[in-house]
PDB file of N, CA and C in Angstrom:
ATOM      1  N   UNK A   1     -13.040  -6.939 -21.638  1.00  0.00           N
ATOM      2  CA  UNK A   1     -12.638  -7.553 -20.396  1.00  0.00           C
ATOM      3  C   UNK A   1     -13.307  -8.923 -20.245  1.00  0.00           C
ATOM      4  N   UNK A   2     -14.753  -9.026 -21.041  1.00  0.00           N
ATOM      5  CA  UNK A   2     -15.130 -10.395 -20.467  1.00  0.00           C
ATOM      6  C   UNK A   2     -14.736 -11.458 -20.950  1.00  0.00           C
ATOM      7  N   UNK A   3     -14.196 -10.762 -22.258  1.00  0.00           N
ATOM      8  CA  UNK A   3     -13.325 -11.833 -23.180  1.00  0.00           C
ATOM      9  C   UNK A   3     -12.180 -12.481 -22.884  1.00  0.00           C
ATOM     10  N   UNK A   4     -11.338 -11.510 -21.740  1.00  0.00           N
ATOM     11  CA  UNK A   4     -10.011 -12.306 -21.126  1.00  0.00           C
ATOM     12  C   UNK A   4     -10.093 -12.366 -20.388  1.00  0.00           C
ATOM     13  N   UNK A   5     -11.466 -12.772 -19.246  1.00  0.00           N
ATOM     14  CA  UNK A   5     -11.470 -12.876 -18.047  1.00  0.00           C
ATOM     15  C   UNK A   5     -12.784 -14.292 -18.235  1.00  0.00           C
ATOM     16  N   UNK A   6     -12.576 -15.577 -17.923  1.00  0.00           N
ATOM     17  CA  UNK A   6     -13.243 -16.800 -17.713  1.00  0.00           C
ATOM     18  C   UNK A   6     -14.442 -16.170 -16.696  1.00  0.00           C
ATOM     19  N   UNK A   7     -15.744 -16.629 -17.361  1.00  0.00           N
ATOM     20  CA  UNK A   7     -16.629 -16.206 -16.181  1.00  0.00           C
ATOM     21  C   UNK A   7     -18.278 -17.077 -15.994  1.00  0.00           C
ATOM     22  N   UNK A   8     -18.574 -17.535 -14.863  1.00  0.00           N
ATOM     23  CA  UNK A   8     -19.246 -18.432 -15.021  1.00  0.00           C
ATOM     24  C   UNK A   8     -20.673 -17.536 -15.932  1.00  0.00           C
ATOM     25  N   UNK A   9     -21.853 -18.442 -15.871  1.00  0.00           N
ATOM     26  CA  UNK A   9     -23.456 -18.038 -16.811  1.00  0.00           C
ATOM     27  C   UNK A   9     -23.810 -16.836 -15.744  1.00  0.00           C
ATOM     28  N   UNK A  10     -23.680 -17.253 -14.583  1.00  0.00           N
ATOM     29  CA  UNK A  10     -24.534 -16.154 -13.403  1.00  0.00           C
ATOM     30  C   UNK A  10     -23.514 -15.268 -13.800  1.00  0.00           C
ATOM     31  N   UNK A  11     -22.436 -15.219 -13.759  1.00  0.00           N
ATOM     32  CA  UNK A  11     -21.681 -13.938 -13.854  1.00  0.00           C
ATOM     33  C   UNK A  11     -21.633 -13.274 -15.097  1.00  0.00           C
ATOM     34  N   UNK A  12     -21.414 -13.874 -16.328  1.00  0.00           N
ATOM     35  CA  UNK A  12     -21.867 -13.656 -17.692  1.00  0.00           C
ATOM     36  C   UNK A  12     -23.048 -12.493 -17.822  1.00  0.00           C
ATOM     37  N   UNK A  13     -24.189 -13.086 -17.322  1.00  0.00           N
ATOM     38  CA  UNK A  13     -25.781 -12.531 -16.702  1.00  0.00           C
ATOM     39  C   UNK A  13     -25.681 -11.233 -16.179  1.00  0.00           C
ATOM     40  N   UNK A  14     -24.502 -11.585 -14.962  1.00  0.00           N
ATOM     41  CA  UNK A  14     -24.524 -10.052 -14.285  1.00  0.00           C
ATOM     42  C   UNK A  14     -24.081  -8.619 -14.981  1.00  0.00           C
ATOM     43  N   UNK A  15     -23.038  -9.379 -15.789  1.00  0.00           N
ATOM     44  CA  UNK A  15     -22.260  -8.344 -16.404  1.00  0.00           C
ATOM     45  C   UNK A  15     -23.270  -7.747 -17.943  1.00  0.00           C
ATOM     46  N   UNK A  16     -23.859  -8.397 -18.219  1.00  0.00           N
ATOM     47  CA  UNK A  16     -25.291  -8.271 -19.798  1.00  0.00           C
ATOM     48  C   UNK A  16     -26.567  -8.056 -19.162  1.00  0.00           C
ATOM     49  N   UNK A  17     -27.078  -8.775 -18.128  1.00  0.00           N
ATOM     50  CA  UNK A  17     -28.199  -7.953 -17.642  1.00  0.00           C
ATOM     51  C   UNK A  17     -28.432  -7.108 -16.878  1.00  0.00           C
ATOM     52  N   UNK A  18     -27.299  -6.696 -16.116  1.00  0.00           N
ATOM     53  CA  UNK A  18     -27.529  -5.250 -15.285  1.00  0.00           C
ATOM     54  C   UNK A  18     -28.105  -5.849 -13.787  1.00  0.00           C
ATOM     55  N   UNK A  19     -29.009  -4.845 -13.068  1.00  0.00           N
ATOM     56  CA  UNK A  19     -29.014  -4.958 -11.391  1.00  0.00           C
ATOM     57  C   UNK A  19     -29.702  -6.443 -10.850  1.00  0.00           C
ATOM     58  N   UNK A  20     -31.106  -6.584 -12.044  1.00  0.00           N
ATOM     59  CA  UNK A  20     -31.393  -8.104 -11.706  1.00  0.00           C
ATOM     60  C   UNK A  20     -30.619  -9.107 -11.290  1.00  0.00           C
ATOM     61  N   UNK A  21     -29.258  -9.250 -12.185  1.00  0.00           N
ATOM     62  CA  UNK A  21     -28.981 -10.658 -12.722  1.00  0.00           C
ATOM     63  C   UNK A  21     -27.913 -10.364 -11.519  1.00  0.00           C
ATOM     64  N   UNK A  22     -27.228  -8.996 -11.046  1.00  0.00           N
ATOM     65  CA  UNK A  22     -26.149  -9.116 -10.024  1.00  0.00           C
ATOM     66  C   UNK A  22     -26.726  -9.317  -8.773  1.00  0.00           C
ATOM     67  N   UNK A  23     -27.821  -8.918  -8.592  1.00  0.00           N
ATOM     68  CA  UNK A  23     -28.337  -9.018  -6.897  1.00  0.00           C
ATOM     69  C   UNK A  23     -28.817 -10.423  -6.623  1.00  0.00           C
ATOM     70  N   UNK A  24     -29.165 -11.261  -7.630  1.00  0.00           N
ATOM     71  CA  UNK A  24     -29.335 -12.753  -8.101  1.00  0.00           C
ATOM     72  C   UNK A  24     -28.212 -13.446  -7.615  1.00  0.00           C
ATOM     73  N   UNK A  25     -27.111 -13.193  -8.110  1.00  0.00           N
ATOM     74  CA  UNK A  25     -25.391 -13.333  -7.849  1.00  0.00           C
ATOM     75  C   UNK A  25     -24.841 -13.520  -6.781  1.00  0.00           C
ATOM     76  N   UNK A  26     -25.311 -12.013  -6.437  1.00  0.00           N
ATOM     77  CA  UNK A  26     -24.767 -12.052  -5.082  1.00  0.00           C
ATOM     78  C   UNK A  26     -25.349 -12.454  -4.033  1.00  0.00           C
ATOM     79  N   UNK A  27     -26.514 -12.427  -4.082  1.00  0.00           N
ATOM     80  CA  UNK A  27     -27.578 -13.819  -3.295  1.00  0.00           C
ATOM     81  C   UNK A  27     -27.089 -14.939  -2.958  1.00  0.00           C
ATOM     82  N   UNK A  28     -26.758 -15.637  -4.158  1.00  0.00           N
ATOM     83  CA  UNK A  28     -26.231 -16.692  -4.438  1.00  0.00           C
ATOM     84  C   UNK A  28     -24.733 -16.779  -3.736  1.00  0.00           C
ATOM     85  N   UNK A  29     -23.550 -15.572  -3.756  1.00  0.00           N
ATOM     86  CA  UNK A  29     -22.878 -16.032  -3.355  1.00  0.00           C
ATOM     87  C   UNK A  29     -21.970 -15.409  -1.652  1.00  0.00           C
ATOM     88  N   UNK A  30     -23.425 -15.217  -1.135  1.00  0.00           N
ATOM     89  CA  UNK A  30     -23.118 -14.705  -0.070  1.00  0.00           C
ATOM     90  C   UNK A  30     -22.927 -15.952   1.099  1.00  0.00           C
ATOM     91  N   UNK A  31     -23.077 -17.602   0.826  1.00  0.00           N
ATOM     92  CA  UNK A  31     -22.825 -18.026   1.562  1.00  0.00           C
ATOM     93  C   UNK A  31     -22.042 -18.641   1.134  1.00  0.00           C
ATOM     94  N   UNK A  32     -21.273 -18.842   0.296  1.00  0.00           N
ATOM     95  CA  UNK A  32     -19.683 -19.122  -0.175  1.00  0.00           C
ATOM     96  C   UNK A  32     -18.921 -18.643   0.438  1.00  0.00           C
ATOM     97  N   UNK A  33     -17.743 -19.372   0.661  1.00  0.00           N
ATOM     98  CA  UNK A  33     -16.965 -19.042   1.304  1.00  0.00           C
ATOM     99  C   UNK A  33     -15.890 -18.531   0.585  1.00  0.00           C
ATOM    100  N   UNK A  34     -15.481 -17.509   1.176  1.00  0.00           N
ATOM    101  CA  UNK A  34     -14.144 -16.634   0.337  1.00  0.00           C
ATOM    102  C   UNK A  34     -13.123 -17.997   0.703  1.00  0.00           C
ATOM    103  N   UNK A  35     -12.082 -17.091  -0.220  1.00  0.00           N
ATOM    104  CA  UNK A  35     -10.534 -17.863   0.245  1.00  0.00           C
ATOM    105  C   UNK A  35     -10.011 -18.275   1.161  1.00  0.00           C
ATOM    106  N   UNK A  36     -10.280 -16.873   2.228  1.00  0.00           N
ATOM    107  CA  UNK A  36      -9.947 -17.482   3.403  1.00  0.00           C
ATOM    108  C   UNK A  36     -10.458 -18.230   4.304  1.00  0.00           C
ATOM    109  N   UNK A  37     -11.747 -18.178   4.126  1.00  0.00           N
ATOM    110  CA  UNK A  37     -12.999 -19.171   4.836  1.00  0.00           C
ATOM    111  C   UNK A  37     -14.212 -18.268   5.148  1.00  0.00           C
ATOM    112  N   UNK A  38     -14.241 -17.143   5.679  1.00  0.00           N
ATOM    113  CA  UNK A  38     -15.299 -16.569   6.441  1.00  0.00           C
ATOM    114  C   UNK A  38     -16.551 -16.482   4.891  1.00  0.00           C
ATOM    115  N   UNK A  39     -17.603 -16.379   5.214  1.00  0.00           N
ATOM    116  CA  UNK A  39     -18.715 -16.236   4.245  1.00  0.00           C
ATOM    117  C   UNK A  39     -18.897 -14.800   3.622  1.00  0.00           C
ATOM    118  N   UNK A  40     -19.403 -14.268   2.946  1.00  0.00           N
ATOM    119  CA  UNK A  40     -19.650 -12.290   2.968  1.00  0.00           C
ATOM    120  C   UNK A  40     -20.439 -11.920   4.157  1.00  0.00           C
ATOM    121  N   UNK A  41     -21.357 -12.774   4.056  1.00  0.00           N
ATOM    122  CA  UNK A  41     -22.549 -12.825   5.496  1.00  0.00           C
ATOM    123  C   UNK A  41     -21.163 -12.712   6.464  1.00  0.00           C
ATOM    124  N   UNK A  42     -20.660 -13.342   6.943  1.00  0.00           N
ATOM    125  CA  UNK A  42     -19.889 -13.346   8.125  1.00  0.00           C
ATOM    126  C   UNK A  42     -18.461 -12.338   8.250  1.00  0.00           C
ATOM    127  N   UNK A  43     -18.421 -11.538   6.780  1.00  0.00           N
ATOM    128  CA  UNK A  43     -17.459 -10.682   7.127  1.00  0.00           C
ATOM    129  C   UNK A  43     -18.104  -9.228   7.154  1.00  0.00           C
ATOM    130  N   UNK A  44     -19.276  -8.911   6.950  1.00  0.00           N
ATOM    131  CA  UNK A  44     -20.375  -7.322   7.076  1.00  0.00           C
ATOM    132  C   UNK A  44     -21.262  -8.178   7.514  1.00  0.00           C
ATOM    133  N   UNK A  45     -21.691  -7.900   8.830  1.00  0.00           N
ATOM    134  CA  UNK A  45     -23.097  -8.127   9.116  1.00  0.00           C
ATOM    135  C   UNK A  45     -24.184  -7.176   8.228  1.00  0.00           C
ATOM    136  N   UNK A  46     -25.565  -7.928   8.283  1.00  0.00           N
ATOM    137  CA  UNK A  46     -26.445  -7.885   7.376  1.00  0.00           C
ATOM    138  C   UNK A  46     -26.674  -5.914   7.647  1.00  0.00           C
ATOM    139  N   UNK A  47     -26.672  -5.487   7.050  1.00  0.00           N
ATOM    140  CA  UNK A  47     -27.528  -4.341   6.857  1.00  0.00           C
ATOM    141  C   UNK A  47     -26.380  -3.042   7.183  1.00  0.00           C
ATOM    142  N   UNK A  48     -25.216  -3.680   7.748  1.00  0.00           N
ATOM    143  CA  UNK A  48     -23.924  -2.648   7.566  1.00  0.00           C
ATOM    144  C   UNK A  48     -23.198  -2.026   6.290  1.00  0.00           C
ATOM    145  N   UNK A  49     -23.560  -2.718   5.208  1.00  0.00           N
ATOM    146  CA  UNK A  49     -22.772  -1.942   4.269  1.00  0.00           C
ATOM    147  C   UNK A  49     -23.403  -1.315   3.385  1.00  0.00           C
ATOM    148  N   UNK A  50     -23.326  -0.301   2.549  1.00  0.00           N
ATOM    149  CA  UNK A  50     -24.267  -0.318   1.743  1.00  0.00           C
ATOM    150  C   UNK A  50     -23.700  -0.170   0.104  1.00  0.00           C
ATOM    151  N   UNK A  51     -24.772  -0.540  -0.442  1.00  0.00           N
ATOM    152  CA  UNK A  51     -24.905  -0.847  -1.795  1.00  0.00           C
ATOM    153  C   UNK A  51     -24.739   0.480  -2.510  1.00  0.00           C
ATOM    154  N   UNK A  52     -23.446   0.648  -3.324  1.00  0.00           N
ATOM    155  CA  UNK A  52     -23.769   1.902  -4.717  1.00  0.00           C
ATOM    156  C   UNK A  52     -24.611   1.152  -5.506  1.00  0.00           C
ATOM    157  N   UNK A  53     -25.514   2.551  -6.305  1.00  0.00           N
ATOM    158  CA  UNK A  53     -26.668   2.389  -7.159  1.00  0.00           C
ATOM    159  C   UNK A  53     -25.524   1.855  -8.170  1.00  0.00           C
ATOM    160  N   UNK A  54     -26.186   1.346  -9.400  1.00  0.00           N
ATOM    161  CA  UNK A  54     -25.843   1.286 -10.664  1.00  0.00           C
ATOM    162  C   UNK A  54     -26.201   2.427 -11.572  1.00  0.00           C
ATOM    163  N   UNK A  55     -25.673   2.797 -12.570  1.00  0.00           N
ATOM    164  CA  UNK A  55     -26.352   4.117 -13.069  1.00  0.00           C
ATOM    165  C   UNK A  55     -25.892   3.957 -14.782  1.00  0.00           C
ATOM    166  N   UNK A  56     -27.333   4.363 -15.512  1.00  0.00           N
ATOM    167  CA  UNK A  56     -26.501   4.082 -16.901  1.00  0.00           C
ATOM    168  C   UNK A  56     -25.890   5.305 -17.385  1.00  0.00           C
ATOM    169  N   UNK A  57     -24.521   5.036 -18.166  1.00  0.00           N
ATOM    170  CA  UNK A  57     -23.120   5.761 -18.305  1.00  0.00           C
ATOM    171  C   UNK A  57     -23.817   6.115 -20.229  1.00  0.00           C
ATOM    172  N   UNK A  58     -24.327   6.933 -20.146  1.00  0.00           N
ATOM    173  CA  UNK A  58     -24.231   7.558 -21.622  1.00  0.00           C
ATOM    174  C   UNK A  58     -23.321   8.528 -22.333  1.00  0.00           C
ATOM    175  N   UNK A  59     -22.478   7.826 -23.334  1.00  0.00           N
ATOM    176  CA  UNK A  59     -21.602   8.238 -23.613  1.00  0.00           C
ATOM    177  C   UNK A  59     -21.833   9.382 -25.031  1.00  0.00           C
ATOM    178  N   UNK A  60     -21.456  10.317 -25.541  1.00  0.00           N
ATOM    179  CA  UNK A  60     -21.857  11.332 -26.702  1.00  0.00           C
ATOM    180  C   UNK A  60     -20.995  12.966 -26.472  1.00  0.00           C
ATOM    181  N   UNK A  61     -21.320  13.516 -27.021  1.00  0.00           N
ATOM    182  CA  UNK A  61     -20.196  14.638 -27.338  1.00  0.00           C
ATOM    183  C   UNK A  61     -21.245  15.607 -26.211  1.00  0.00           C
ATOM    184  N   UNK A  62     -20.084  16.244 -25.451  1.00  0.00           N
ATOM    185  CA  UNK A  62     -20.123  16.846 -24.254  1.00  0.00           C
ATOM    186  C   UNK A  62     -20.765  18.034 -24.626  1.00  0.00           C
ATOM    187  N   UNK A  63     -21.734  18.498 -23.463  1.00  0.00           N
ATOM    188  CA  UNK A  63     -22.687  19.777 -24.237  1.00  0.00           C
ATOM    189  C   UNK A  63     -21.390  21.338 -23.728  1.00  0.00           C
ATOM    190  N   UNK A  64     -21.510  21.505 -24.706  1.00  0.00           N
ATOM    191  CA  UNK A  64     -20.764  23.132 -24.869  1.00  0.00           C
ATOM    192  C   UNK A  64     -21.745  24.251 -24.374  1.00  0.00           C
ATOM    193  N   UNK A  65     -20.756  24.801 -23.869  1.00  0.00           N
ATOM    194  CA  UNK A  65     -21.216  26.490 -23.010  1.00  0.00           C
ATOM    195  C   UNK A  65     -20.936  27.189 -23.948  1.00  0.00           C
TER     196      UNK A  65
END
């Protein structure tokens, strides 16, 4: 996917370094303005939404009963 999808260094980062490099990100782009104008800040006030964990996905042959 990252191969057919253009993506800036911070986002590059997010997607190869895991929770650091996204909460960095999204730091960064919480006072950008979406498309339509409003900011993220200005569409969830602070402390209303919450965050899913990240979790690492290990993949291997399923344990048998």
């Amino acid at each position: 996917m990252a191969v057919s999808i253009p993506l800036t260094e911070d986002e590059q980062a997010a997607l190869t370094d895991g929770k650091a490099a996204i909460d960095q990100l999204l730091n960064r782009l919480a006072d950008t303005p979406t498309p339509t104008g409003p900011t993220p800040q200005k569409i969830t006030a602070p402390g209303s939404a919450q965050l899913l964990p990240i979790v690492a996905v290990r993949q291997g042959k399923a344990a048998q009963s």
